[in-house]
Protein backbone atom coordinates (compact mmCIF):
# COMPACT_ATOMS: atom_id res chain seq x y z
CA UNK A 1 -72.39 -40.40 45.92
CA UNK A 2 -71.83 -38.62 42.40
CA UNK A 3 -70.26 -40.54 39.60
CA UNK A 4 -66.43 -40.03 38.86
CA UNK A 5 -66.19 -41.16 35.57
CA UNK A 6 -65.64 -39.49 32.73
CA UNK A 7 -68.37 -40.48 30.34
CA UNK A 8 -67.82 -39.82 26.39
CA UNK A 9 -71.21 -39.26 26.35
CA UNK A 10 -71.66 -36.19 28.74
CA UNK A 11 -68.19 -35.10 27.21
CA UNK A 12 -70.09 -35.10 23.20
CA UNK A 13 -73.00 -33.69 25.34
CA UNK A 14 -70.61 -30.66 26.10
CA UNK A 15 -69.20 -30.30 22.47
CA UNK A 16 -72.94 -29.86 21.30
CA UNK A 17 -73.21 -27.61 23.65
CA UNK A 18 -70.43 -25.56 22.60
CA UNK A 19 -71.54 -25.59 19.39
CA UNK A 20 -68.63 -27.77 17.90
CA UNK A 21 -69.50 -29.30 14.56
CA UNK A 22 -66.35 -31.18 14.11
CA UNK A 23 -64.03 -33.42 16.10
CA UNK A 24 -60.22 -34.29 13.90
CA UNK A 25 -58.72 -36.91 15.59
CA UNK A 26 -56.37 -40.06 14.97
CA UNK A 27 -57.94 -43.15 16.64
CA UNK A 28 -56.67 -45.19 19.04
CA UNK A 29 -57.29 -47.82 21.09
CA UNK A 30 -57.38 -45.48 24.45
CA UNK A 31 -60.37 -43.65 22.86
CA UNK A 32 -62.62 -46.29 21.18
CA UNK A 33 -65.31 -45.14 23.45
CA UNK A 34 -65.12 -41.44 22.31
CA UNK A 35 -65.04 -42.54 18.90
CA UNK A 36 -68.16 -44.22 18.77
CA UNK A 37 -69.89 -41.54 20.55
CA UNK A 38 -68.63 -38.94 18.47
CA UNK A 39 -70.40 -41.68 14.97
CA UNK A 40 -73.27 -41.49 17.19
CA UNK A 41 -73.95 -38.01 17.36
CA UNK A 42 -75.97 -36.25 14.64
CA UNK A 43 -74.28 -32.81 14.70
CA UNK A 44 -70.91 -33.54 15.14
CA UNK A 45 -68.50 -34.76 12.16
CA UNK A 46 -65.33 -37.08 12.51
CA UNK A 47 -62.42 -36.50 10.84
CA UNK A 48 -59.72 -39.13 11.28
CA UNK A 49 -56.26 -38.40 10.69
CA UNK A 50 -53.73 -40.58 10.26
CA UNK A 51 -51.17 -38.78 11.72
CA UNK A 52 -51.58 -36.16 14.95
CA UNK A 53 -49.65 -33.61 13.35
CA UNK A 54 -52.62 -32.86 10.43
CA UNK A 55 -54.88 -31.83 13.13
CA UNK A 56 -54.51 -28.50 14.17
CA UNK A 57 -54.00 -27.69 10.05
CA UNK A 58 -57.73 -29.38 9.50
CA UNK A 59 -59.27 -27.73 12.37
CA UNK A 60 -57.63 -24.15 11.14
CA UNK A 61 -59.38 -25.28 7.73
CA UNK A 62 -63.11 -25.70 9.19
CA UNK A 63 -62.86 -22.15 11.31
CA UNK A 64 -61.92 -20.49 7.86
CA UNK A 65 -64.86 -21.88 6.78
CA UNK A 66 -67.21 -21.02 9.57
CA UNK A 67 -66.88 -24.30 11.60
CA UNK A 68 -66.14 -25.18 15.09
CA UNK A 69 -63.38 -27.82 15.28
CA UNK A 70 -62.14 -29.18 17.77
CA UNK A 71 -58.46 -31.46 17.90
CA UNK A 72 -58.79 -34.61 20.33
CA UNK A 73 -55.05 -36.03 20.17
CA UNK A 74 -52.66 -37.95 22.96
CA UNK A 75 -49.80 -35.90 24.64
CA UNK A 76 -47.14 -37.06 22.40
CA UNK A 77 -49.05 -36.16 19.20
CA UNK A 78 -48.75 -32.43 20.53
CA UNK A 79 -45.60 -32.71 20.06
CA UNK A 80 -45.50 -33.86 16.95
CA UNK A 81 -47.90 -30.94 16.08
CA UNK A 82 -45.76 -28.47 17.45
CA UNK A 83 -44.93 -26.37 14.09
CA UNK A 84 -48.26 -26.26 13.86
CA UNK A 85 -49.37 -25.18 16.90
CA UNK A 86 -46.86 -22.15 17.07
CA UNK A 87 -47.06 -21.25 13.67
CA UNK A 88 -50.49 -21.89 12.70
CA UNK A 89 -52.84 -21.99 15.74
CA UNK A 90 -51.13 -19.51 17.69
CA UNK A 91 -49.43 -17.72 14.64
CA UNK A 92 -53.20 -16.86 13.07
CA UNK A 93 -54.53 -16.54 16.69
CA UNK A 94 -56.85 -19.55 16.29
CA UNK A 95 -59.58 -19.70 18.51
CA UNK A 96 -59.31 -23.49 19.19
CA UNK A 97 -59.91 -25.82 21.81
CA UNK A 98 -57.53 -29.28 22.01
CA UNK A 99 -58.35 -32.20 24.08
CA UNK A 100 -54.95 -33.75 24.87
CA UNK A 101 -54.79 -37.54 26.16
CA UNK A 102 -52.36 -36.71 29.30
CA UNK A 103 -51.20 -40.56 28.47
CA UNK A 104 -48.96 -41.86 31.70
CA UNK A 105 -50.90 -39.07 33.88
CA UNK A 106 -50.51 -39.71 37.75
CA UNK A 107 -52.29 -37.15 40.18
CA UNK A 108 -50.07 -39.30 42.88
CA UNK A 109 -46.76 -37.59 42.16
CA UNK A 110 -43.86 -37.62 39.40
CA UNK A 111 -43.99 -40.29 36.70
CA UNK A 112 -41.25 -41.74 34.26
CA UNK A 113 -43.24 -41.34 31.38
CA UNK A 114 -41.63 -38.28 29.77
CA UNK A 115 -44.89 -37.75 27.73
CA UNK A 116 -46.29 -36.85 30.70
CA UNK A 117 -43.87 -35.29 32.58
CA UNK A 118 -43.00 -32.78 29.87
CA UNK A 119 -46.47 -31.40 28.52
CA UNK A 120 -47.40 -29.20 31.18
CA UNK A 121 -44.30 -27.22 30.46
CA UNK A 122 -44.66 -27.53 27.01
CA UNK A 123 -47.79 -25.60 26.79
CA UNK A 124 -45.93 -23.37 29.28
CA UNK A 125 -43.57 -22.83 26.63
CA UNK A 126 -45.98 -21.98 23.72
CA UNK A 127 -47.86 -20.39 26.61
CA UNK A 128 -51.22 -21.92 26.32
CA UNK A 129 -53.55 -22.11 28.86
CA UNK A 130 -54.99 -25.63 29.95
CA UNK A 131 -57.77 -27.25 31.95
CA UNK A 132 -57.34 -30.88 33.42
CA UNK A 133 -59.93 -33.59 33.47
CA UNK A 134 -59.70 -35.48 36.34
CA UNK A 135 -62.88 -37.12 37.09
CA UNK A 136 -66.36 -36.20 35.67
CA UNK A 137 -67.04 -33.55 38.04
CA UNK A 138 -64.11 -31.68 36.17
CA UNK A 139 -66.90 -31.58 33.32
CA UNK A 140 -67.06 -27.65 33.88
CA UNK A 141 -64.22 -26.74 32.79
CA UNK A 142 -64.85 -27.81 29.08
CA UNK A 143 -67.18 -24.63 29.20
CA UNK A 144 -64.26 -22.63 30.68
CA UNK A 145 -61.47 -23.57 27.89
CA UNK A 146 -64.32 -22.78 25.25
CA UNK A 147 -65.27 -19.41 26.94
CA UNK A 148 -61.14 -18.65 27.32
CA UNK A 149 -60.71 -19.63 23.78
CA UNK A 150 -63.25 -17.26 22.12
CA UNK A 151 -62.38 -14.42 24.81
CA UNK A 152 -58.41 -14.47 23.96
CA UNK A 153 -58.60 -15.55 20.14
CA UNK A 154 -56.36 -18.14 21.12
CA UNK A 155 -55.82 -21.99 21.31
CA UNK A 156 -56.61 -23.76 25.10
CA UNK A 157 -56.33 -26.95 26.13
CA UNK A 158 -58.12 -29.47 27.72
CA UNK A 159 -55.84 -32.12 29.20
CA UNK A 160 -57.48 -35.43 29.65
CA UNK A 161 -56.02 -37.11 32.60
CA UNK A 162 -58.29 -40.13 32.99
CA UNK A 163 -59.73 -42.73 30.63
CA UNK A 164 -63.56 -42.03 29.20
CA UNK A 165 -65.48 -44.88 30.63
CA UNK A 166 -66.88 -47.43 28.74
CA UNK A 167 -70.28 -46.67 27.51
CA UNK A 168 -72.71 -49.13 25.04
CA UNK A 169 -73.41 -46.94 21.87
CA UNK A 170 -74.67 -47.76 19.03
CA UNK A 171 -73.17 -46.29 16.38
CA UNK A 172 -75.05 -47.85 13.46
């Protein structure tokens, strides 16, 4: 039988491969395991954040300067980062990829977390396309947000609809 889970490992594993060189992201308890992989790798950079809405504006930073960036932030941080998704990311045509936390997520039908409930239509809305990231046989589809991204100039999503499993890294 295959393993399920989403490891932060294999998920770094795919940003190498991708070529990212950066990760902005605010910390949080949901993704301790993703940020210790992402201190463990040798060519990818953290930035922290201490608020979701600096993201996109960092990552727009590091592709003016010839980096690959990518945002890793929780549903309701995207909507905090809304001016600057329209006006920046999409306004400049930014060819980014986001990794969205789809926090209160259920593949088993509606939920009454409005966080939830309401980001599929809000990338709808801003019309950006999106992956989701069930299980970590949805891996594939990291390479097909990156390949839409550079192919439309545009920002894509990933949405991250289960937790990374726990992994021991050292991060020293």
């Amino acid at each position: 039988m295959a393993d399920s889970g989403l490891k932060a490992s294999r998920l770094i594993s795919e940003l190498e491969l991708q070529g990212v060189t950066h990760v902005v992201t605010l910390p949080d308890s949901e993704t301790s395991g993703m940020y210790k992989a992402i201190q463990a790798s040798e060519s990818i950079s953290l930035i922290p954040v201490s608020r979701e809405g600096e993201a996109i504006p960092i990552a727009a930073g590091l592709w003016t300067t010839g980096k690959n960036g990518v945002v890793i932030i929780q549903n309701s941080g995207l909507y905090e980062s809304g001016d600057a998704l329209r006006g920046l990311a999409i306004g400049v045509a930014l060819p980014i990829v986001m990794f969205i936390g789809y926090r209160g997520y259920s593949r088993h039908g509606d939920t009454p977390d409005s966080s939830a409930r309401l980001l599929e239509p809000y990338l709808h809305l801003f019309r950006v396309p999106y992956y989701v990231l069930e299980t970590g046989q949805d891996i594939d589809r990291i390479a097909l947000a990156f390949d839409e991204a550079r192919r439309t100039h545009m920002p894509v999503a990933v949405l991250v609809g289960t937790e990374y499993e726990d992994e021991e890294i050292d991060a020293t």
